[in-house]
PDB file of N, CA and C in Angstrom:
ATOM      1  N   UNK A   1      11.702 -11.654  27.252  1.00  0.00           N
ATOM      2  CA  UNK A   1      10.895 -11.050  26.225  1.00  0.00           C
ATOM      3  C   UNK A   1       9.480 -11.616  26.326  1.00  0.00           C
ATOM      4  N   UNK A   2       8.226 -10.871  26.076  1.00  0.00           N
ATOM      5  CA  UNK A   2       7.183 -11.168  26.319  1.00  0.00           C
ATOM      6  C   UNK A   2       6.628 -11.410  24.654  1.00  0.00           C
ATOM      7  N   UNK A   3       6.362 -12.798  24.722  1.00  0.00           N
ATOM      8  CA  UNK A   3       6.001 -13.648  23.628  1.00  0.00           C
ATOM      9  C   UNK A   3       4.627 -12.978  22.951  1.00  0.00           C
ATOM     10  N   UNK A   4       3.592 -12.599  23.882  1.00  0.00           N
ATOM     11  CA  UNK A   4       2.402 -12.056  23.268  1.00  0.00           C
ATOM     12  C   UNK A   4       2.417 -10.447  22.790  1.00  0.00           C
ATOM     13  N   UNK A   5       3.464  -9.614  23.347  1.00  0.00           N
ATOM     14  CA  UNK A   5       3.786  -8.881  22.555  1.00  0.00           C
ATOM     15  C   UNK A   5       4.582  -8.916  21.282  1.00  0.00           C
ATOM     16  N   UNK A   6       5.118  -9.598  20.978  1.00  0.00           N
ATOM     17  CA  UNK A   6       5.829  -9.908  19.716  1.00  0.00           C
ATOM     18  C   UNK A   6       5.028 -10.545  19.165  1.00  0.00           C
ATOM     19  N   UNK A   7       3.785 -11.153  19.489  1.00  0.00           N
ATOM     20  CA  UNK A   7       2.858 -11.707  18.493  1.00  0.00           C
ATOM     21  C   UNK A   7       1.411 -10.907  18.229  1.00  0.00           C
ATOM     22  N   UNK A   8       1.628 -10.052  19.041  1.00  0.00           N
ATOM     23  CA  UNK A   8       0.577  -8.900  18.609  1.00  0.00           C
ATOM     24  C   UNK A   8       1.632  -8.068  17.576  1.00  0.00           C
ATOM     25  N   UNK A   9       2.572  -7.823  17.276  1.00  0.00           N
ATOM     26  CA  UNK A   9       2.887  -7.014  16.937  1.00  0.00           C
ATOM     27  C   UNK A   9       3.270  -7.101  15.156  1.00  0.00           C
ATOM     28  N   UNK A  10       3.499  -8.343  15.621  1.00  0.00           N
ATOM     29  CA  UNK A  10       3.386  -9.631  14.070  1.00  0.00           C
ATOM     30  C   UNK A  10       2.052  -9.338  13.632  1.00  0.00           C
ATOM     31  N   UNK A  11       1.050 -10.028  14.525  1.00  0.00           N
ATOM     32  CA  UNK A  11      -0.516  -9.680  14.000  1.00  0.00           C
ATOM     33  C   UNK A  11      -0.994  -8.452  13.019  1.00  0.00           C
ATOM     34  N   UNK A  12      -0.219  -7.169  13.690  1.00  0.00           N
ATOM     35  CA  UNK A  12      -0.762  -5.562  13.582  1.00  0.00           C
ATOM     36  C   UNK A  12      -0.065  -5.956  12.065  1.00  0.00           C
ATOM     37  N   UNK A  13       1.377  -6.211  12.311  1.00  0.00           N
ATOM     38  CA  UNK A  13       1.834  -5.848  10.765  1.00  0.00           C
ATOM     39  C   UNK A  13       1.441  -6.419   9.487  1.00  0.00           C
ATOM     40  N   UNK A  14       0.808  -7.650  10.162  1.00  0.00           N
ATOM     41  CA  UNK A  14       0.071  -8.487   8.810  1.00  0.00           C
ATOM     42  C   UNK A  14      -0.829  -7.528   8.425  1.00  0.00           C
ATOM     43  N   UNK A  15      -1.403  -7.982   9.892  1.00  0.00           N
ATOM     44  CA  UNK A  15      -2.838  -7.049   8.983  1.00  0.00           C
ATOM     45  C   UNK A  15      -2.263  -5.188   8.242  1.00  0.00           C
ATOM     46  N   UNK A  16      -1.626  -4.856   8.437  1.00  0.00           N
ATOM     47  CA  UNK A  16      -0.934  -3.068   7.795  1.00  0.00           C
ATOM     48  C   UNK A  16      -0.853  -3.683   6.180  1.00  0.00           C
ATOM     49  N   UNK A  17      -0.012  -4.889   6.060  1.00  0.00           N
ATOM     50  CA  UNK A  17      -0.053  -4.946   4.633  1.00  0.00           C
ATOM     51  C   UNK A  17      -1.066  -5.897   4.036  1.00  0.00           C
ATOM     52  N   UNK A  18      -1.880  -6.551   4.512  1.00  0.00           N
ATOM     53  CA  UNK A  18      -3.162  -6.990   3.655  1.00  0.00           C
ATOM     54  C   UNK A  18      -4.098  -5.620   3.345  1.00  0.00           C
ATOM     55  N   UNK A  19      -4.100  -4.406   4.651  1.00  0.00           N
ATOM     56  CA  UNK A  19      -4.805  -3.717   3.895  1.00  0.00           C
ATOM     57  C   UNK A  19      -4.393  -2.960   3.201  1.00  0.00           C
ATOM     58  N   UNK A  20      -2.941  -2.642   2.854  1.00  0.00           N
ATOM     59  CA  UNK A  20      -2.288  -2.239   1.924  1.00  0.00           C
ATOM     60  C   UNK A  20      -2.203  -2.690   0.486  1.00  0.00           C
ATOM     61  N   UNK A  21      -2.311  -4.140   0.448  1.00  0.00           N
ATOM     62  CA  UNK A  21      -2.347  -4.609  -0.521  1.00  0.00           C
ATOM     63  C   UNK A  21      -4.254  -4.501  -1.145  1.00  0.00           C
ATOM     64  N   UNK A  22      -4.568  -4.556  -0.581  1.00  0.00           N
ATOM     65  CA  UNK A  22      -6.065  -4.299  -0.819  1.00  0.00           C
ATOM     66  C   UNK A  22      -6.597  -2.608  -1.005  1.00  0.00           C
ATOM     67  N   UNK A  23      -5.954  -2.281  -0.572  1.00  0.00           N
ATOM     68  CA  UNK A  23      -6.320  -0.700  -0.872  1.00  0.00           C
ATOM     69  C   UNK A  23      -5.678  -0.310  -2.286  1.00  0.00           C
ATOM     70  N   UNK A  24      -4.357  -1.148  -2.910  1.00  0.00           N
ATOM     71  CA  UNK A  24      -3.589  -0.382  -3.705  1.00  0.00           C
ATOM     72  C   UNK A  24      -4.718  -1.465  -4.572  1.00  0.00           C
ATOM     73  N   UNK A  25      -4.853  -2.562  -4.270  1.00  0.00           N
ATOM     74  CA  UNK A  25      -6.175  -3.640  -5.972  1.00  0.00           C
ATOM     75  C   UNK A  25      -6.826  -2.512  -5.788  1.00  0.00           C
ATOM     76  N   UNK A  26      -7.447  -1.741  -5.011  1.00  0.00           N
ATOM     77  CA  UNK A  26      -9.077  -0.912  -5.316  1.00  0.00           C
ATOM     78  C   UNK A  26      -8.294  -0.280  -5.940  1.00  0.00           C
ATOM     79  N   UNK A  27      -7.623   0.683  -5.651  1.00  0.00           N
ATOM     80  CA  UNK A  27      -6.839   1.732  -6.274  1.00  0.00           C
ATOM     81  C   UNK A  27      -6.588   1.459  -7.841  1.00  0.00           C
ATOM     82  N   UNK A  28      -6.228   0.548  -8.073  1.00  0.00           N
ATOM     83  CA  UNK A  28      -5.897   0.038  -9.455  1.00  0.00           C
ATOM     84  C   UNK A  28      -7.240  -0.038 -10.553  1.00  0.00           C
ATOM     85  N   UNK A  29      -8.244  -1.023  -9.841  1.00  0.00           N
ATOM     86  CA  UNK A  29      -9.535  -1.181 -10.225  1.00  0.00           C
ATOM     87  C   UNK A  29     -10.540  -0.136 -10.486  1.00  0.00           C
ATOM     88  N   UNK A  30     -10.001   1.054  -9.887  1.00  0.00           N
ATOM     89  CA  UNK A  30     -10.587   1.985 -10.198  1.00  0.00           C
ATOM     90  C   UNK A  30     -10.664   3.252 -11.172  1.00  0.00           C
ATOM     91  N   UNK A  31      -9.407   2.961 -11.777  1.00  0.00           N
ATOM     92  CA  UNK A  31      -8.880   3.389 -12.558  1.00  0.00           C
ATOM     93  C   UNK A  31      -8.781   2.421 -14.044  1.00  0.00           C
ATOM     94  N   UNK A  32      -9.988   1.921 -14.630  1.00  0.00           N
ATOM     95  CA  UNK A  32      -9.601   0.790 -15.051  1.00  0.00           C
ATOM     96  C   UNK A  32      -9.444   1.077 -16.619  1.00  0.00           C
ATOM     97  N   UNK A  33      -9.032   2.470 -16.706  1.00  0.00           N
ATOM     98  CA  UNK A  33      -8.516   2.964 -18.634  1.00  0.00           C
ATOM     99  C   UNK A  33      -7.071   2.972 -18.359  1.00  0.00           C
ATOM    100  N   UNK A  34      -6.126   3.356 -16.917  1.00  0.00           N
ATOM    101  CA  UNK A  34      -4.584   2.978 -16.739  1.00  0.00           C
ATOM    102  C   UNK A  34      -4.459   2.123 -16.082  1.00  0.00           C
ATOM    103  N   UNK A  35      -3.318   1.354 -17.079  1.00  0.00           N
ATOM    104  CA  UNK A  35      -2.511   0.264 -16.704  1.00  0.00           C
ATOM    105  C   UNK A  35      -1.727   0.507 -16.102  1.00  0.00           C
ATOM    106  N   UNK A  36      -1.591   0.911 -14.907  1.00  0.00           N
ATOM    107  CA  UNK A  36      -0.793   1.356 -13.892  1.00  0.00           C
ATOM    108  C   UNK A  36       0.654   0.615 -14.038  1.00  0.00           C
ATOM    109  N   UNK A  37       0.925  -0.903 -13.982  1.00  0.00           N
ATOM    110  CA  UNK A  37       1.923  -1.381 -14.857  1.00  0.00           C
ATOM    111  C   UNK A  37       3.040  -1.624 -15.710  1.00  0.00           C
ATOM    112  N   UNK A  38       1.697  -1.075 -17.003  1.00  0.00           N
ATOM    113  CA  UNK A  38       2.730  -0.903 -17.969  1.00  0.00           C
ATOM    114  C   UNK A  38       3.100   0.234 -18.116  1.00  0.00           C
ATOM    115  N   UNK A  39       2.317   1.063 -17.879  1.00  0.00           N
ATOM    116  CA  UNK A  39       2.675   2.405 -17.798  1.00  0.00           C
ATOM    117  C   UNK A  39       4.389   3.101 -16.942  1.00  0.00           C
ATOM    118  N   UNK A  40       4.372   1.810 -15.993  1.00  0.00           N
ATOM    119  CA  UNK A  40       5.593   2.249 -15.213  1.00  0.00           C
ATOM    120  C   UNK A  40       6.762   1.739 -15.830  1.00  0.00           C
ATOM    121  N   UNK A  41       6.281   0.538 -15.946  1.00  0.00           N
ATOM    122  CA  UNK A  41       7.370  -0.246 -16.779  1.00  0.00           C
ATOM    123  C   UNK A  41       8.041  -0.612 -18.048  1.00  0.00           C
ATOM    124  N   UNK A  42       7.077  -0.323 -19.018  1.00  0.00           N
ATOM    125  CA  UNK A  42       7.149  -0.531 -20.337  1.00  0.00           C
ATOM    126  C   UNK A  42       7.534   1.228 -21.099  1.00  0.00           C
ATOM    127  N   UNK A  43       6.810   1.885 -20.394  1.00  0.00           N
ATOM    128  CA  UNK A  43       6.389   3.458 -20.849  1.00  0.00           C
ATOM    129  C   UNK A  43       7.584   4.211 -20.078  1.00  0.00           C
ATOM    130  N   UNK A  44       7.736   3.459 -18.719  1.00  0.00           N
ATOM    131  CA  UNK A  44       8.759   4.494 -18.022  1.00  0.00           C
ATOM    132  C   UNK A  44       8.346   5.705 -17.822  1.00  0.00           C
ATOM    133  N   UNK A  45       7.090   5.742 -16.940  1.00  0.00           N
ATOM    134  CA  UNK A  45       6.789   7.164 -16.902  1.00  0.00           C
ATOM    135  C   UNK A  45       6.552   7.525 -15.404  1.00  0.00           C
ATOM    136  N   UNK A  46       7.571   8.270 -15.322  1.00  0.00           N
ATOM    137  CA  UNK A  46       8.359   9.167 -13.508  1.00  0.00           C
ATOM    138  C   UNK A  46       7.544   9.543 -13.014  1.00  0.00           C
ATOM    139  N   UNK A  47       6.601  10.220 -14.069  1.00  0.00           N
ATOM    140  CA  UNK A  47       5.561  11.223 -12.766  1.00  0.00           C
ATOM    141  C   UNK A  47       4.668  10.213 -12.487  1.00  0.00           C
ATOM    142  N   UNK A  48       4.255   9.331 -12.868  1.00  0.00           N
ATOM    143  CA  UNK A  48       2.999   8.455 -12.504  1.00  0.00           C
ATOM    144  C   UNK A  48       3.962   7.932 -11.343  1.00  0.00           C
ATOM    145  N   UNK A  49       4.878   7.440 -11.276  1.00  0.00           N
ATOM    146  CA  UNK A  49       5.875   6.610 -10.113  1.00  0.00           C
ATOM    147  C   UNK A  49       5.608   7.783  -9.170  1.00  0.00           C
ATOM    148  N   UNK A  50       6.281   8.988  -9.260  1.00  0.00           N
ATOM    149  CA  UNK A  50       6.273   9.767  -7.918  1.00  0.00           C
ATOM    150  C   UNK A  50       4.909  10.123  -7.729  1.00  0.00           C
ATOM    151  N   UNK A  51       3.743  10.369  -8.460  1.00  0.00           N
ATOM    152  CA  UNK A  51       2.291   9.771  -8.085  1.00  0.00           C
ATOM    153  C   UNK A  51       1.938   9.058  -6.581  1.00  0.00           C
ATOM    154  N   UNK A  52       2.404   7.464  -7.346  1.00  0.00           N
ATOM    155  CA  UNK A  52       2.002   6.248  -6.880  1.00  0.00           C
ATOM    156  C   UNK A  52       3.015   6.252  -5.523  1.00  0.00           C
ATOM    157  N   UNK A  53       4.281   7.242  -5.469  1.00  0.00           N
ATOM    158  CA  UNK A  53       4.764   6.991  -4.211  1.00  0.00           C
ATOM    159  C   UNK A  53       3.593   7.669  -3.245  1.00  0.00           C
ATOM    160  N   UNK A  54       3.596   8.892  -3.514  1.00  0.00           N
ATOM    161  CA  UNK A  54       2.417   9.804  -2.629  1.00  0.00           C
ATOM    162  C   UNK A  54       1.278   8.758  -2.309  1.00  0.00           C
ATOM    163  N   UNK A  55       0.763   8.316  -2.957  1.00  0.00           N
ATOM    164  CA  UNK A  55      -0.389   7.609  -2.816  1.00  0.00           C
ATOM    165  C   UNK A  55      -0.163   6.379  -1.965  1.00  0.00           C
ATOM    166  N   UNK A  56       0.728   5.940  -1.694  1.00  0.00           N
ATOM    167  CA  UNK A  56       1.347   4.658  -0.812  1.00  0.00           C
ATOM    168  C   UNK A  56       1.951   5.529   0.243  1.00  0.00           C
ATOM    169  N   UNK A  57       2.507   6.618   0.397  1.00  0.00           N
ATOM    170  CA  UNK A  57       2.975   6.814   1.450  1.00  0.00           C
ATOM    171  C   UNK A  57       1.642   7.658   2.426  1.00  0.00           C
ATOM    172  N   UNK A  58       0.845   8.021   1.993  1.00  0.00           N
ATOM    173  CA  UNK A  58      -0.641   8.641   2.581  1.00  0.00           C
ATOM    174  C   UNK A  58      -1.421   7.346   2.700  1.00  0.00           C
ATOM    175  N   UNK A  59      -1.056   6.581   2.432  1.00  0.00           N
ATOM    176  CA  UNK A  59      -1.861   5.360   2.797  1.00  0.00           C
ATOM    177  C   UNK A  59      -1.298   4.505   3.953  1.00  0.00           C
ATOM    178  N   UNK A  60       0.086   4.287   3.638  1.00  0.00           N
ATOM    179  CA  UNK A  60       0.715   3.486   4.766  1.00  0.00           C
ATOM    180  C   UNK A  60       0.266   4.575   6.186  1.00  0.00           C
ATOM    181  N   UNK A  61       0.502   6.002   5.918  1.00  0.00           N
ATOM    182  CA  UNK A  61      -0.128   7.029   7.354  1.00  0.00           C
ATOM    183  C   UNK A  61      -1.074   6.676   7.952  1.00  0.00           C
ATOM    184  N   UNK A  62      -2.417   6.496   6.503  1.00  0.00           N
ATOM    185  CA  UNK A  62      -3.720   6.567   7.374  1.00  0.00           C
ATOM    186  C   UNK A  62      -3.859   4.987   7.747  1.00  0.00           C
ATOM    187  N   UNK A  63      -3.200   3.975   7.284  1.00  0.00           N
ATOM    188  CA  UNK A  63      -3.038   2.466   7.982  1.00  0.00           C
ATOM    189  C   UNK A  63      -2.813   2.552   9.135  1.00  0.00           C
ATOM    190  N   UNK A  64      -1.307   2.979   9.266  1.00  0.00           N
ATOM    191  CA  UNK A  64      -0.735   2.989  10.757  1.00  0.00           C
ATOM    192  C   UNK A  64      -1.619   3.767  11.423  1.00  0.00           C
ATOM    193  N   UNK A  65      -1.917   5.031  11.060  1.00  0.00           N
ATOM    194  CA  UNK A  65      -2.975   5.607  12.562  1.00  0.00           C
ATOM    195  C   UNK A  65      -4.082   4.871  12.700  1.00  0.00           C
ATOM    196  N   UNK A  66      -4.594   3.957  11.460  1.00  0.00           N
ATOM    197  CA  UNK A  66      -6.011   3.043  11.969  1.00  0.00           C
ATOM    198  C   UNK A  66      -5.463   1.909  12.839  1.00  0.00           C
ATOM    199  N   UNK A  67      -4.340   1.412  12.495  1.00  0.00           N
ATOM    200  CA  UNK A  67      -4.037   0.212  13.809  1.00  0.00           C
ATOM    201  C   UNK A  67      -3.722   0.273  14.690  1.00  0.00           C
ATOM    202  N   UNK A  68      -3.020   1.758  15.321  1.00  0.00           N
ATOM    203  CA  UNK A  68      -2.457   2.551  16.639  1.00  0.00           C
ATOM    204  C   UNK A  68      -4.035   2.278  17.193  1.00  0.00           C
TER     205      UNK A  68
END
């Protein structure tokens, strides 16, 4: 097994979810009258969840095609 491919590949995935995690703070911050949160959790409200899936799964896309 070739060691520097398995450590590039480690590398790519860090970096997929730092900018994941950084795209979903802007995301949040930008919106700063919903509590994205409590809204899910306290309120229990579905459509904001199947929302926030769309919005993470169009994001994880345009991640992966930026690190390809």
């Amino acid at each position: 097994m070739n060691w520097i491919i398995l450590l590039g590949s480690f590398f790519f995935a860090l970096v997929g979810l730092l900018v994941f995690v950084l795209a979903y703070i802007i995301f949040d911050r930008l919106i700063p009258k919903l509590t994205i949160t409590k809204i899910l959790i306290e309120d229990k409200n579905m459509a904001l969840g199947i929302v926030l899936a769309g919005v993470f799964i169009g994001l994880a896309m345009i991640i992966s095609s930026a690190i390809k």
